[in-house]
Structure formats: C-alpha cells, structure tokens
PDB file of N, CA and C in Angstrom:
ATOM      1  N   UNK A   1     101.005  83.049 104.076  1.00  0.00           N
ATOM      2  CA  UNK A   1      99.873  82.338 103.514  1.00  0.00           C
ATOM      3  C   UNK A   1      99.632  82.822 102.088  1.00  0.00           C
ATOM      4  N   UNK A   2      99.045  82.164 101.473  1.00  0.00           N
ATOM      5  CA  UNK A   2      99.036  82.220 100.017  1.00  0.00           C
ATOM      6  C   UNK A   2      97.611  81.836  99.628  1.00  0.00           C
ATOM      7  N   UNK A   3      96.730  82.387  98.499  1.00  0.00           N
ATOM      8  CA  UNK A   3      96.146  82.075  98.168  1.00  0.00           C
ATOM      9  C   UNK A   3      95.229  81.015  96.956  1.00  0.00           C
ATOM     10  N   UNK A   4      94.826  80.353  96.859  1.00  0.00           N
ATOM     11  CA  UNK A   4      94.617  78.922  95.940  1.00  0.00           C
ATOM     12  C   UNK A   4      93.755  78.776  95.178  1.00  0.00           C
ATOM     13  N   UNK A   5      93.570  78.597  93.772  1.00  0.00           N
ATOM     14  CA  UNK A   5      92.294  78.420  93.462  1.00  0.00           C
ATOM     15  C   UNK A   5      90.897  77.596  94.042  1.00  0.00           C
ATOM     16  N   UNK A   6      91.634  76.657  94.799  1.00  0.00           N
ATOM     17  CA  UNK A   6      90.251  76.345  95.551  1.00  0.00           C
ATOM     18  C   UNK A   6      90.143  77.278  96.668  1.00  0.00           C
ATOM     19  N   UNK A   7      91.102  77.554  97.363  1.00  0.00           N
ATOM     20  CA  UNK A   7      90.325  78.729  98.139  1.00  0.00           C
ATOM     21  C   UNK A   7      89.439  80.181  97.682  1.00  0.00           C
ATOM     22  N   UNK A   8      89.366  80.237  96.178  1.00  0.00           N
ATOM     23  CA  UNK A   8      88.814  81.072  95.558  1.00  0.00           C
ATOM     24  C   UNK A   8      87.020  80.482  95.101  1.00  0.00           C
ATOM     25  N   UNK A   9      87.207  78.757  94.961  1.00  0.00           N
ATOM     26  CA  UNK A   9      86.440  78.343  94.742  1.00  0.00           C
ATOM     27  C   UNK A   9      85.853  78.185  96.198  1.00  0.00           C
ATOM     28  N   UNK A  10      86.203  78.472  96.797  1.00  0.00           N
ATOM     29  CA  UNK A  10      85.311  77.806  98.242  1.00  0.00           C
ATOM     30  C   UNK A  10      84.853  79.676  98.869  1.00  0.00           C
ATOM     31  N   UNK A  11      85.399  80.315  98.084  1.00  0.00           N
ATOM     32  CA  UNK A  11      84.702  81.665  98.417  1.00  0.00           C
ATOM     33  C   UNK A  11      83.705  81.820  97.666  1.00  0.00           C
ATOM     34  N   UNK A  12      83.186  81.133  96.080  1.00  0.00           N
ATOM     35  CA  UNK A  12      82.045  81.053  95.477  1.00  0.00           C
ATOM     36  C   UNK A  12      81.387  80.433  95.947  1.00  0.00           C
ATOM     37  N   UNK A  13      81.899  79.669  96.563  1.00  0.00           N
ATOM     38  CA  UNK A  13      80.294  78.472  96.810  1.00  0.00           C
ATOM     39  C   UNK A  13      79.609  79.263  97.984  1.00  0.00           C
ATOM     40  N   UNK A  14      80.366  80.043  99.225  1.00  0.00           N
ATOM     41  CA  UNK A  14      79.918  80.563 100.518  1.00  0.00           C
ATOM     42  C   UNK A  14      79.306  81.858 100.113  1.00  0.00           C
ATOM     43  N   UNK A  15      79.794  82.999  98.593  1.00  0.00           N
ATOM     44  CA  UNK A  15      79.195  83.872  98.607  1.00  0.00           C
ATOM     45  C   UNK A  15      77.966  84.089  97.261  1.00  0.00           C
ATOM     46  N   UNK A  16      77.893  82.686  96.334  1.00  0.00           N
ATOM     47  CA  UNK A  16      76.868  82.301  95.481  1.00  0.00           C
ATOM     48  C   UNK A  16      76.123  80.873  95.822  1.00  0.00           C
ATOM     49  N   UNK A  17      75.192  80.483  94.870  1.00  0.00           N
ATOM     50  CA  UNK A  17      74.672  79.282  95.199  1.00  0.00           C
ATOM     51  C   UNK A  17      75.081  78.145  94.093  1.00  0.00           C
ATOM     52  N   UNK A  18      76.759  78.588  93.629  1.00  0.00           N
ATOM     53  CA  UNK A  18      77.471  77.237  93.369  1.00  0.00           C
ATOM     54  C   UNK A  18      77.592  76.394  93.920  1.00  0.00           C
ATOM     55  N   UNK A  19      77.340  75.172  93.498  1.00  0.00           N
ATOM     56  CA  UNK A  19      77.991  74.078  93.976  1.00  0.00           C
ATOM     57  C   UNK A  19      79.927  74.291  94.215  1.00  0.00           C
ATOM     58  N   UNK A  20      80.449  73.384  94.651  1.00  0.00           N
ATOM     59  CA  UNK A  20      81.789  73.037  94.714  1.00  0.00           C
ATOM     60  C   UNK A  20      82.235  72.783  93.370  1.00  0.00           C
ATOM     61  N   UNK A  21      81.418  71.706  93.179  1.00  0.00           N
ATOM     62  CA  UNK A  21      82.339  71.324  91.594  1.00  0.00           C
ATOM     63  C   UNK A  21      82.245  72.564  90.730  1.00  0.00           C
ATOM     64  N   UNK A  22      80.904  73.117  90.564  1.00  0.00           N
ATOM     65  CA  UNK A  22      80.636  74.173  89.538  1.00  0.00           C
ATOM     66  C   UNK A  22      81.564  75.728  89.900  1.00  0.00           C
ATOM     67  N   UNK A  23      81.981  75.828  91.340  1.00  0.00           N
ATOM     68  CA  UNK A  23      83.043  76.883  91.296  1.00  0.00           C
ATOM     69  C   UNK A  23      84.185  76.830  90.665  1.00  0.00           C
ATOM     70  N   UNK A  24      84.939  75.529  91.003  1.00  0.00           N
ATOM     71  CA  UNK A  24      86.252  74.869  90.684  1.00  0.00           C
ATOM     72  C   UNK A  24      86.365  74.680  89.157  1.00  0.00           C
ATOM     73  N   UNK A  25      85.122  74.839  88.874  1.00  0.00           N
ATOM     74  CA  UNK A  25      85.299  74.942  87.155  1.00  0.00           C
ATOM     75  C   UNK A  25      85.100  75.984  86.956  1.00  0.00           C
ATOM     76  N   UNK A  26      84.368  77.182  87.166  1.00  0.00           N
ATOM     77  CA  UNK A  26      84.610  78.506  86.733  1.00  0.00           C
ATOM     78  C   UNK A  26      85.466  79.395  87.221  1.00  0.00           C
ATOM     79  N   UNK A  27      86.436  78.875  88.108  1.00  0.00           N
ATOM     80  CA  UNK A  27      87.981  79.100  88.797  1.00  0.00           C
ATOM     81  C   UNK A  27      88.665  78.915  87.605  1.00  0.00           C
ATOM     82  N   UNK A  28      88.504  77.553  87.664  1.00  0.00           N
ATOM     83  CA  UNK A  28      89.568  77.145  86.551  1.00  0.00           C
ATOM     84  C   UNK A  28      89.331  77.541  84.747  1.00  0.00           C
ATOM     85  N   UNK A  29      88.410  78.217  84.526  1.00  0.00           N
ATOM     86  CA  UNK A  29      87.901  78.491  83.203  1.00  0.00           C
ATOM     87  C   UNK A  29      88.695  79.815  83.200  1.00  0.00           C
ATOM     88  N   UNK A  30      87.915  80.775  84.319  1.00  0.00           N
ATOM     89  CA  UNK A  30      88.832  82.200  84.493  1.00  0.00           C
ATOM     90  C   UNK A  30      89.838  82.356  84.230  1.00  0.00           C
ATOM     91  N   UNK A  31      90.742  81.164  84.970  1.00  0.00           N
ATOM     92  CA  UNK A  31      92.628  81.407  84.582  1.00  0.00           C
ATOM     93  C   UNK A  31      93.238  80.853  83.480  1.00  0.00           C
ATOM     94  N   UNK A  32      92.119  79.504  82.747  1.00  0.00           N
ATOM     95  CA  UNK A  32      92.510  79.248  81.532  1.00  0.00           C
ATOM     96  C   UNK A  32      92.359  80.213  80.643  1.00  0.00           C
ATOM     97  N   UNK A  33      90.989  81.303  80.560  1.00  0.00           N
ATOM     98  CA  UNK A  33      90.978  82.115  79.614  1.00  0.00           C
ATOM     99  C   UNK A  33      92.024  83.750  79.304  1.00  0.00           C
ATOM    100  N   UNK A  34      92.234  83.791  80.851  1.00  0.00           N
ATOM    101  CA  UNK A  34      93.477  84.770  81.303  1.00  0.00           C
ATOM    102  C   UNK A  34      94.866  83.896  80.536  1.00  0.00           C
ATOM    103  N   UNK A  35      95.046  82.742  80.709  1.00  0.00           N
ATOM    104  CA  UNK A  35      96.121  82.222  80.298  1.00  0.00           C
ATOM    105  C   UNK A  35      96.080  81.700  78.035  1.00  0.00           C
ATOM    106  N   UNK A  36      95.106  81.945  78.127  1.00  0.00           N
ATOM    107  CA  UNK A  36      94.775  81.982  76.655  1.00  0.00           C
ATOM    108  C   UNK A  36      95.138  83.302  75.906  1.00  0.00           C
ATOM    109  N   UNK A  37      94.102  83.923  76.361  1.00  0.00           N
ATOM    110  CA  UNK A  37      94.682  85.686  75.667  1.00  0.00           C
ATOM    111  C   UNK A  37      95.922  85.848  76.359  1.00  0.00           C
ATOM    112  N   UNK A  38      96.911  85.927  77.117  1.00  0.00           N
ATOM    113  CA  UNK A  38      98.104  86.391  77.002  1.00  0.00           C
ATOM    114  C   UNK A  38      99.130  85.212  76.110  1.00  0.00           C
ATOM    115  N   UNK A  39      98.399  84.231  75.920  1.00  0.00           N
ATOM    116  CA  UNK A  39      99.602  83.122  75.082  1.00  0.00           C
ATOM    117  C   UNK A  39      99.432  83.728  73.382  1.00  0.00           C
ATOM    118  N   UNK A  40      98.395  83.993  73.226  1.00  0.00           N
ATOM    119  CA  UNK A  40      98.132  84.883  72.002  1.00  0.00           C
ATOM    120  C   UNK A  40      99.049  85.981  72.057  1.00  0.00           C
ATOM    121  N   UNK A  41      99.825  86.602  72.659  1.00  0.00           N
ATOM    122  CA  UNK A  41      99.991  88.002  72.890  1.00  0.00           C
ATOM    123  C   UNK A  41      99.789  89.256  73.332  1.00  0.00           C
ATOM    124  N   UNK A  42      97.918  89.035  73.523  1.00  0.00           N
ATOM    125  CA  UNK A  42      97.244  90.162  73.995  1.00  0.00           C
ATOM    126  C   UNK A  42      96.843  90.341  75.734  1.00  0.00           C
ATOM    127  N   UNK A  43      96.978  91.516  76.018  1.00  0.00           N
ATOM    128  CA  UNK A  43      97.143  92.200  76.911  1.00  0.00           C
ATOM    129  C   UNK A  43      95.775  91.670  78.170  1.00  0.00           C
ATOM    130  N   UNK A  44      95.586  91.621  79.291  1.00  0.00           N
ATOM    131  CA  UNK A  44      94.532  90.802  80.295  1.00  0.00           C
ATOM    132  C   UNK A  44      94.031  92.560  80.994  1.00  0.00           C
ATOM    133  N   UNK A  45      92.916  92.829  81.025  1.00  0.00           N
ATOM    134  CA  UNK A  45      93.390  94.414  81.541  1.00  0.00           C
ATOM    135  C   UNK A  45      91.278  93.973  82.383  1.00  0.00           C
ATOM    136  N   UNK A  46      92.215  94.205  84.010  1.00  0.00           N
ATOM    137  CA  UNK A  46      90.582  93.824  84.759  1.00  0.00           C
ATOM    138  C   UNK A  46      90.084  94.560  85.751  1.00  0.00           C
ATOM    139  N   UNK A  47      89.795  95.482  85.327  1.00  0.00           N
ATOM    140  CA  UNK A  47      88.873  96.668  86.159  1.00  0.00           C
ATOM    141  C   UNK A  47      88.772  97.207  87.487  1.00  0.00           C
ATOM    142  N   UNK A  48      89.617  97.979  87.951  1.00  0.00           N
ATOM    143  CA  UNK A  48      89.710  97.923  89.544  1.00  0.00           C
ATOM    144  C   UNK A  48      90.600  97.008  90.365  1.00  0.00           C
ATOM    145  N   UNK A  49      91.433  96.076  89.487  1.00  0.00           N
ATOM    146  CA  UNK A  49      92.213  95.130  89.752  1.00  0.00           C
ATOM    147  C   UNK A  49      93.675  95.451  89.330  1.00  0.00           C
ATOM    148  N   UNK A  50      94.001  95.504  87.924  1.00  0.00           N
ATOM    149  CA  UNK A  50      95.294  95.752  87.266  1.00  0.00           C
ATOM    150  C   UNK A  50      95.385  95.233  85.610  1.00  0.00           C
ATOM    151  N   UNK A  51      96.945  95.258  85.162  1.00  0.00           N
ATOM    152  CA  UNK A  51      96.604  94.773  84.142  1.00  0.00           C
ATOM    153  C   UNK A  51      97.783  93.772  83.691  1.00  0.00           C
ATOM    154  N   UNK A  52      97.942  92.541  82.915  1.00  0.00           N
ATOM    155  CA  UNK A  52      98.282  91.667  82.167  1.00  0.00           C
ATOM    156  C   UNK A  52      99.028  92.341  81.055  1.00  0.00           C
ATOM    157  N   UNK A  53     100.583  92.486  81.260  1.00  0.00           N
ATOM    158  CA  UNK A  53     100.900  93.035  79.939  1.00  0.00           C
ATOM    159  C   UNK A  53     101.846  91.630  79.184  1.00  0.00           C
ATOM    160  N   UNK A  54     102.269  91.384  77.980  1.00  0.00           N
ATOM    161  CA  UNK A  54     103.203  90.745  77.505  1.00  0.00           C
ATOM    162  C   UNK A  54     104.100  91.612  76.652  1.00  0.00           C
ATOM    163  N   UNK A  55     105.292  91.518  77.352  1.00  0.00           N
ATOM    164  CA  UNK A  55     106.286  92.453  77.000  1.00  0.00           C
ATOM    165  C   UNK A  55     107.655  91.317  75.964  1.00  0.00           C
ATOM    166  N   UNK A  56     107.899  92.300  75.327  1.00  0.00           N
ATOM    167  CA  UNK A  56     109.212  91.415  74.244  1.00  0.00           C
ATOM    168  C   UNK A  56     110.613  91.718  75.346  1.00  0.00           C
ATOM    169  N   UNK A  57     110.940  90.756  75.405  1.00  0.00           N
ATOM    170  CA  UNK A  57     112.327  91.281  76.433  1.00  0.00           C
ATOM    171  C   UNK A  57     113.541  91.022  75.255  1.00  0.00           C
ATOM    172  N   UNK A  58     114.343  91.459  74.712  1.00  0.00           N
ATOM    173  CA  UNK A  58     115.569  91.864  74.123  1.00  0.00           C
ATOM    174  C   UNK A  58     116.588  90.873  74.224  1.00  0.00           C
ATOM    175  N   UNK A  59     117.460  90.047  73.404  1.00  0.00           N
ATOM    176  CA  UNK A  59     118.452  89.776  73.613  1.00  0.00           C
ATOM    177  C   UNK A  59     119.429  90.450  74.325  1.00  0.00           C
ATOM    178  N   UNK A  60     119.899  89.812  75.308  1.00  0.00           N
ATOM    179  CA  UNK A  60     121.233  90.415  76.150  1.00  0.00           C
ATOM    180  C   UNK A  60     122.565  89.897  77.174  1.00  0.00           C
ATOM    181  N   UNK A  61     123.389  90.403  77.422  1.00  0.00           N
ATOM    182  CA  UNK A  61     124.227  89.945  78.569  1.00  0.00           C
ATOM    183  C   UNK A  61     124.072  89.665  79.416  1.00  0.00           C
ATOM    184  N   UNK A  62     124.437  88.594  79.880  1.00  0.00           N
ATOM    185  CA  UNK A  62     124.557  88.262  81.062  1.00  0.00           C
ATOM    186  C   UNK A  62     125.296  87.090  81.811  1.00  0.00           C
ATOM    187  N   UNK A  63     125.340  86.417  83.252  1.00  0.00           N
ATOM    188  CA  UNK A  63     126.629  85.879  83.728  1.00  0.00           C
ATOM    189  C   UNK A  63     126.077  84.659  84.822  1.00  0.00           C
ATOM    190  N   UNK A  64     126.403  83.840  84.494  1.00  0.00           N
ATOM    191  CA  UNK A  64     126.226  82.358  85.106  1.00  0.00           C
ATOM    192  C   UNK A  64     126.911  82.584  86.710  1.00  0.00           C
ATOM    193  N   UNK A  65     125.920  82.715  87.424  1.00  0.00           N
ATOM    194  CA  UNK A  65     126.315  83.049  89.055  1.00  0.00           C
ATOM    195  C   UNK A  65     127.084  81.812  89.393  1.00  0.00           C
ATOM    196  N   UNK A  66     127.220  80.726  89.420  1.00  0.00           N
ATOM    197  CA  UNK A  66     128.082  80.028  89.635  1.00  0.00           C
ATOM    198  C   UNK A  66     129.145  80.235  89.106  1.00  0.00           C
ATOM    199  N   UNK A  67     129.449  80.232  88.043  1.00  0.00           N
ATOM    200  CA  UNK A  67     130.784  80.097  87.418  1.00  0.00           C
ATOM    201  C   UNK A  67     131.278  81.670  87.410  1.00  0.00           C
ATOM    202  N   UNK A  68     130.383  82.159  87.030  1.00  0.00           N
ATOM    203  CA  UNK A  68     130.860  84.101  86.565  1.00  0.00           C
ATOM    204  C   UNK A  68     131.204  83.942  85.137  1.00  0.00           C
ATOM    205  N   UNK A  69     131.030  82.999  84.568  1.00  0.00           N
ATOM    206  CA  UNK A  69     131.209  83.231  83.228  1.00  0.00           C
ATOM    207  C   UNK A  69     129.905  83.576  82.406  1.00  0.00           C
ATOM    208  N   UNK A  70     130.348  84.280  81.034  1.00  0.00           N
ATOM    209  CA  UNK A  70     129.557  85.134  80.247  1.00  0.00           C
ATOM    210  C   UNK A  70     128.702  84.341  79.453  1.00  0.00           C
ATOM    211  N   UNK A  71     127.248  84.976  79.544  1.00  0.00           N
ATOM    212  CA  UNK A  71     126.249  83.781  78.643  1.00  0.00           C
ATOM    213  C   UNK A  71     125.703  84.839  78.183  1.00  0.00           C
ATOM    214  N   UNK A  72     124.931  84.520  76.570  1.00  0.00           N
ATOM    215  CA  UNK A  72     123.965  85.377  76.096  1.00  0.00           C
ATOM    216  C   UNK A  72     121.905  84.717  76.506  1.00  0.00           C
ATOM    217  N   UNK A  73     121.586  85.670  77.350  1.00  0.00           N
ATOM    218  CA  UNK A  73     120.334  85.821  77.884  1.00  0.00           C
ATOM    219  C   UNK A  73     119.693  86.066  76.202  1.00  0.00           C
ATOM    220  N   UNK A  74     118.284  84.731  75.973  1.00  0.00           N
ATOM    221  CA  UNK A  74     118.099  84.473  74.451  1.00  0.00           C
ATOM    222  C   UNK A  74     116.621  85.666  74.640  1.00  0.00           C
ATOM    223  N   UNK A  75     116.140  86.530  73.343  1.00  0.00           N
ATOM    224  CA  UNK A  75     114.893  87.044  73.331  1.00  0.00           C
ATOM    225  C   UNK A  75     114.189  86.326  73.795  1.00  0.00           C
ATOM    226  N   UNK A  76     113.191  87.066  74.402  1.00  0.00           N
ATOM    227  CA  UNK A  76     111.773  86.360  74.904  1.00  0.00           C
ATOM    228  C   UNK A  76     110.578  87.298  75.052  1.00  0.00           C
ATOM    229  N   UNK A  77     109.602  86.444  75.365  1.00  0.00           N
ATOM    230  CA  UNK A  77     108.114  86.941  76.034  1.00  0.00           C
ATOM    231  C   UNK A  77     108.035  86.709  77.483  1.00  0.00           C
ATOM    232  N   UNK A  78     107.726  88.193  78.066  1.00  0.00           N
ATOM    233  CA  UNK A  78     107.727  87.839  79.552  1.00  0.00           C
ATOM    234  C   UNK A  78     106.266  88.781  79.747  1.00  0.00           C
ATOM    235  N   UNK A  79     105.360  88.107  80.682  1.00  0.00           N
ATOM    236  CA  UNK A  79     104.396  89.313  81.344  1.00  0.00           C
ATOM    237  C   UNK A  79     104.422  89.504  82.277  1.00  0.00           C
ATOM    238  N   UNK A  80     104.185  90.489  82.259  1.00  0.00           N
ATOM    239  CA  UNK A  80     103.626  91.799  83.789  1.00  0.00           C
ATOM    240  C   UNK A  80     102.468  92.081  84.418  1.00  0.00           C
ATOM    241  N   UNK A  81     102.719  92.448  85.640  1.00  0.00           N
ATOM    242  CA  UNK A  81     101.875  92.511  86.112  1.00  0.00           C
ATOM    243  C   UNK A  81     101.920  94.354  87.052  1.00  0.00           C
ATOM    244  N   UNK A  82     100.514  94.723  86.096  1.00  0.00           N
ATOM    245  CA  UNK A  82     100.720  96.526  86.967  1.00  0.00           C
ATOM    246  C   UNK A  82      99.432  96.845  87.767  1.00  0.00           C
ATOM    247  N   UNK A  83      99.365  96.442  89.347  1.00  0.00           N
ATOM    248  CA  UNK A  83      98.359  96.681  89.947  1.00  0.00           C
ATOM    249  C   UNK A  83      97.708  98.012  89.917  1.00  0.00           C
ATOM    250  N   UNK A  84      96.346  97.326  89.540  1.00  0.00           N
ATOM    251  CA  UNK A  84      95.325  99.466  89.571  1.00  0.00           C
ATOM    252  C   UNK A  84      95.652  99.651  90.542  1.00  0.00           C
ATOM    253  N   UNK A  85      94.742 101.433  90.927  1.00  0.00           N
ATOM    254  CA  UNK A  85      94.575 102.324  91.579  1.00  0.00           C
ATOM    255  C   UNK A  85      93.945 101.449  93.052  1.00  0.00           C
ATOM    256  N   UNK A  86      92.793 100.989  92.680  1.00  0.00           N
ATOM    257  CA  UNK A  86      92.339 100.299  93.952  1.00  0.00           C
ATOM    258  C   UNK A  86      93.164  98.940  94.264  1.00  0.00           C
ATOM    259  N   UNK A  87      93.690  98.234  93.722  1.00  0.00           N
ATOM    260  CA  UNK A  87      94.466  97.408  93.980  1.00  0.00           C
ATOM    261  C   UNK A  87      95.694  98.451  95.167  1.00  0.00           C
ATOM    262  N   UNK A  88      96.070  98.647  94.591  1.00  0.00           N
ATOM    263  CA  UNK A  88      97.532  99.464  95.409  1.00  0.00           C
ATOM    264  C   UNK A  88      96.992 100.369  96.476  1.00  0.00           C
ATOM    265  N   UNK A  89      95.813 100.492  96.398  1.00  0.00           N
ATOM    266  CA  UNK A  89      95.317 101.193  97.994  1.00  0.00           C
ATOM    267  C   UNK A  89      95.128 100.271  98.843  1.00  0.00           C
ATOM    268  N   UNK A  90      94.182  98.993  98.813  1.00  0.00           N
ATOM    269  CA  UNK A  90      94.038  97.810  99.180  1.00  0.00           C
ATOM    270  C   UNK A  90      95.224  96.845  99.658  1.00  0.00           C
ATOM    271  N   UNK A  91      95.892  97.471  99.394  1.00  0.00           N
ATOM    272  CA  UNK A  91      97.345  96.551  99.993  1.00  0.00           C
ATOM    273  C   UNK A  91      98.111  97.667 100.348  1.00  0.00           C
ATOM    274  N   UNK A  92      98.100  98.942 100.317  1.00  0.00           N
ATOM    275  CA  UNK A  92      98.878 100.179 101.217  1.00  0.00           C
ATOM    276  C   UNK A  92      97.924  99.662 103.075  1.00  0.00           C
ATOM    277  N   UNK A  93      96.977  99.835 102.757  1.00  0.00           N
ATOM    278  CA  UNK A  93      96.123  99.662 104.086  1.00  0.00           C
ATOM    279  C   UNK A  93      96.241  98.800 104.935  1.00  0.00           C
ATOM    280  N   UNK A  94      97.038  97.319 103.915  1.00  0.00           N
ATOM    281  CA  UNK A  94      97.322  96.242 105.159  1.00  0.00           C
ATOM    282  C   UNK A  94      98.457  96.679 105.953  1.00  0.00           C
TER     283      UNK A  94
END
C-alpha cells in the first residue's frame, strides 16, 4: 500500500476543520512549494522528518543492458532523499 495525496488530504479534514477541497489544496500547495525550491537548486530540509538534497551527478560510463554496448551517462541534477533521526526510528519499529 502506498500513500496519496488525497489520502493525506482526507487525514486533514478528519484531524482539522478543513473542508475537503481546502485540504487538497494545501496538499497540493505543500508539494508544489517542496517541488519549487528544489527546481531552484536549494535544499528542502523538514524537521524531524529528513532532508531534500539536489546533488550534481557527473558525467560518466556506462552500458545499454540490452545491447551491452557502451553509452556516455550525460551530467545531471538528481535529489535525495536522507531520512532524520525520528524518521529512521519510526520505520525501524515497523
């Protein structure tokens, strides 16, 4: 099972006095603004949770699993994800 932004929104409405629509928009504001500052470059870092890094990944080697032939892997931007302290206890326990 996996979790959804409306199932995030349907946990606001049961544990505030949002409406539906008004969760589903501050669901969706949250991950637009998470998805804003890391398109900028800068780092997402959320308290008791973990943190949002954007890392430069390097031009390099590498090999087309079908064929086995040699391709060059082009520079890029990739982010990460490094769960806190309470995060990683919170999921040791399950």
């Amino acid at each position: 099972m996996s979790l959804t932004k409306q199932d995030i929104a349907n946990a606001l409405v049961k544990k505030t006095d949002l409406t539906q629509t008004q969760a589903l928009v501050l669901t969706n504001q949250f991950f637009e603004q998470i998805t804003e500052t890391l398109s900028k470059g800068e780092d997402v870092k959320l308290s008791s949770f973990g943190n949002f890094v954007v890392r430069n990944k390097s031009q390099r080697p590498g090999r087309n699993p079908k064929t086995g032939e040699e391709v060059l892997i082009s520079a890029r931007k990739v982010v990460t994800f490094k769960a806190g302290p309470k995060l990683k206890l919170a999921t040791q326990k399950g």
